[in-house]
Protein backbone atom coordinates (compact mmCIF):
# COMPACT_ATOMS: atom_id res chain seq x y z
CA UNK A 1 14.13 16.76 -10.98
CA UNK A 2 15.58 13.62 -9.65
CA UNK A 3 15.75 9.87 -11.14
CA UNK A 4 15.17 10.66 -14.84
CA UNK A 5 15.59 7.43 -16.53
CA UNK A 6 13.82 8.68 -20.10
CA UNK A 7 13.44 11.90 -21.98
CA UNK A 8 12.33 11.44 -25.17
CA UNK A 9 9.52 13.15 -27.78
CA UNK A 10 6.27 12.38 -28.67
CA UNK A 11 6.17 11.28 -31.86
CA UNK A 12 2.99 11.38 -34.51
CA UNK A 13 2.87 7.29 -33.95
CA UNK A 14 2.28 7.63 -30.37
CA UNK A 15 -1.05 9.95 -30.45
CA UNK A 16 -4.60 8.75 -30.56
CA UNK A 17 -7.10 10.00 -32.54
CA UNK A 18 -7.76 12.67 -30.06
CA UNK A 19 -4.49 14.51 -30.80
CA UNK A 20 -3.07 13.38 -27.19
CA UNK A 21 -0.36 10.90 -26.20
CA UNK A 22 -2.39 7.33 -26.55
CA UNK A 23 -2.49 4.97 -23.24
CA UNK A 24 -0.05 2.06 -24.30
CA UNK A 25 2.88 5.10 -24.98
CA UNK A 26 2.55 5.83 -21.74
CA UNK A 27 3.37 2.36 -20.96
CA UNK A 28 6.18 2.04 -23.22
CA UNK A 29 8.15 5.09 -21.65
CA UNK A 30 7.88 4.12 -18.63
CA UNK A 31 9.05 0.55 -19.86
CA UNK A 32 12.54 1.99 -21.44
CA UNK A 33 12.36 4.15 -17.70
CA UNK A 34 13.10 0.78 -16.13
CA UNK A 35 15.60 -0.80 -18.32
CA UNK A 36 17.61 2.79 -18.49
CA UNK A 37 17.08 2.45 -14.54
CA UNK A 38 18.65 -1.44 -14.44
CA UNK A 39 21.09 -0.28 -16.80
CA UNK A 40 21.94 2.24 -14.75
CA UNK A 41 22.71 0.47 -11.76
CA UNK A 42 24.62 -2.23 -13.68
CA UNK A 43 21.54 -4.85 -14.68
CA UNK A 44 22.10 -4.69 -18.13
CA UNK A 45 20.26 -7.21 -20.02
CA UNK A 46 23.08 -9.26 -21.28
CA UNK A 47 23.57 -9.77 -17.73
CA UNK A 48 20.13 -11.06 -17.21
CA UNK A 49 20.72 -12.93 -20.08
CA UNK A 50 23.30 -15.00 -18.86
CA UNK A 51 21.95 -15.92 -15.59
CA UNK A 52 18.80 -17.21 -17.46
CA UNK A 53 16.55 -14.22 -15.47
CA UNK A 54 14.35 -11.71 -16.86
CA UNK A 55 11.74 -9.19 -14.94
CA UNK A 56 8.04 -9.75 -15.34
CA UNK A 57 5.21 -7.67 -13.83
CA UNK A 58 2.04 -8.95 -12.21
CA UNK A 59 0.39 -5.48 -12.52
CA UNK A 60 0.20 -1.99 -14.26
CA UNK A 61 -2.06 0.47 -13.19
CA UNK A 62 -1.75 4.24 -15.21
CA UNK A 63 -3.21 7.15 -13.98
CA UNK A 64 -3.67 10.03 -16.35
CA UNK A 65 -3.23 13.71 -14.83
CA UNK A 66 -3.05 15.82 -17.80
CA UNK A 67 -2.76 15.46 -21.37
CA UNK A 68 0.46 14.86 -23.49
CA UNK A 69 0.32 16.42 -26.91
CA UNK A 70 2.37 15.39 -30.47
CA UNK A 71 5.92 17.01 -30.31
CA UNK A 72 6.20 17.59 -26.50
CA UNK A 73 9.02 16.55 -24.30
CA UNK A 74 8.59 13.81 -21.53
CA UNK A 75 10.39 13.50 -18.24
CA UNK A 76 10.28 9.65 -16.79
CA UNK A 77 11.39 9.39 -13.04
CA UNK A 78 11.44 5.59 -11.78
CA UNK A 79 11.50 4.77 -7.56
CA UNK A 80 11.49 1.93 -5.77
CA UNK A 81 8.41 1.71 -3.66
CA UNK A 82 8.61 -1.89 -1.94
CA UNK A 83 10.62 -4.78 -2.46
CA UNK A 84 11.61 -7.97 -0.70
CA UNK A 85 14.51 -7.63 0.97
CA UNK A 86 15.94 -10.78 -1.76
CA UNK A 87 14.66 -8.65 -4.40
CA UNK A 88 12.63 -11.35 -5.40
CA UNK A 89 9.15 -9.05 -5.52
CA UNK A 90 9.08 -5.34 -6.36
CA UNK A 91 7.21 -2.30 -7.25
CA UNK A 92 8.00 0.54 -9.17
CA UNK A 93 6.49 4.02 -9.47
CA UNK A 94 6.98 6.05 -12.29
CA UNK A 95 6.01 9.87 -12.83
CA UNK A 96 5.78 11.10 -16.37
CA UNK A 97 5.99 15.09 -16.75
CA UNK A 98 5.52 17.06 -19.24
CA UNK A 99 8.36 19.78 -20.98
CA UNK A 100 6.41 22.46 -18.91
CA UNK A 101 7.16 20.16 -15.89
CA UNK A 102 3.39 19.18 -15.07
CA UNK A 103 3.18 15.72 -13.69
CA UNK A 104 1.34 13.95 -16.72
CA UNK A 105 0.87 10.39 -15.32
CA UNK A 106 1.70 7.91 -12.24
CA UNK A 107 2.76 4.05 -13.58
CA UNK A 108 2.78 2.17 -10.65
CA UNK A 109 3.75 -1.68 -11.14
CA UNK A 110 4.34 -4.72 -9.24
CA UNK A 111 6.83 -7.49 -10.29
CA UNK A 112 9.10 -9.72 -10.08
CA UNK A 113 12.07 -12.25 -11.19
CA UNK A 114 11.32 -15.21 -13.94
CA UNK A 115 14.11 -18.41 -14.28
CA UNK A 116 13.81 -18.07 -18.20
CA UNK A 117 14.54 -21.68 -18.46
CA UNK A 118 12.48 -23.09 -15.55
CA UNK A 119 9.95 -20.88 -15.77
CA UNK A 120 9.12 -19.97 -12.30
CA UNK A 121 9.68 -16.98 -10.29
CA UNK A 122 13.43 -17.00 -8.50
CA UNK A 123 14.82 -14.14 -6.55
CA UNK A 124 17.80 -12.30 -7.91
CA UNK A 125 21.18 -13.44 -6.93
CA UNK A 126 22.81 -12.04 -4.07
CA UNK A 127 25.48 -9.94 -6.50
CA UNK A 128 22.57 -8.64 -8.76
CA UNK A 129 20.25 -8.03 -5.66
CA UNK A 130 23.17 -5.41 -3.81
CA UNK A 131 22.88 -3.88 -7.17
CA UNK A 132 19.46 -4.01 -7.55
CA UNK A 133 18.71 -2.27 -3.84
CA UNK A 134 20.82 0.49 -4.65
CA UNK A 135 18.30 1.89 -7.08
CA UNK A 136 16.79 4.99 -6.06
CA UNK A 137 14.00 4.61 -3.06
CA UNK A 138 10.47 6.49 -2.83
CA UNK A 139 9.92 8.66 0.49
CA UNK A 140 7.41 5.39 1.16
CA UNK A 141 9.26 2.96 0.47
CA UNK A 142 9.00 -0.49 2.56
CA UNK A 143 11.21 -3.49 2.68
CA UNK A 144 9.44 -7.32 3.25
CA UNK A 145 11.56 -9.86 4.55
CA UNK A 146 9.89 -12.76 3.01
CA UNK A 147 9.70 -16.17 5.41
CA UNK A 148 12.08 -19.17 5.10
CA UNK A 149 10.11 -22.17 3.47
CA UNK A 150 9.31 -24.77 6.56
């Protein structure tokens, strides 16, 4: 399996009272899925740090395939699906599997790039977006080219 960002267990503190893997641990893998992914491809947050830019998503929408029970392995794969060719805007799909390698859940988000001292959204500079593009790409995946402000 390709573009494994997290493997980790599910621990008691992560299931619902159903005995299966609650909603907002689904989430929270696929969360660490994109930092290991950044990380990866050299966007480590102490690099974010110092040019005053974090990532921030606009949406989150989870859908649930199969169950996820207390002690089993997960599998997180992270692709690009669309970005602006700035890498100001982005979304992300993530596939969560199971030890027994059935596709659990599909995390698809949309985001983007904060100035953590202004406030508003920035794109990435040009350095951190030539990193940034070479993260791994969906078979989907499209590229915007956003317009120059008139």
């Amino acid at each position: 399996m390709n573009n494994v960002f997290f493997e980790g267990q599910v621990m008691w503190s992560m299931v619902d009272a159903n005995a299966h893997l609650r909603h907002s641990a689904y989430a929270d893998f696929a969360a660490q899925a994109r930092l290991n992914l950044l990380e990866k491809f050299g966007l480590k947050p102490s690099v974010f740090l110092k040019q005053n830019i974090g990532p921030i998503l606009f949406r989150e929408e989870t859908l649930y395939l199969k169950e996820v029970r207390p002690n089993d392995m997960v599998r997180v794969t992270c692709e690009l699906t669309k970005s602006r060719s700035d890498g100001s805007r982005w979304s992300i799909r993530h596939e969560i599997y199971r030890s027994d390698s059935t596709k659990a859940a599909i995390i698809n988000v949309d985001g983007a790039w904060i100035d953590t001292i202004q406030r508003k959204l920035t794109a990435l500079p040009e350095e951190l977006n030539i990193l940034f593009h070479q993260t791994p790409k969906s078979h989907d995946y499209t590229e915007d080219h956003p317009q120059p402000k008139a």
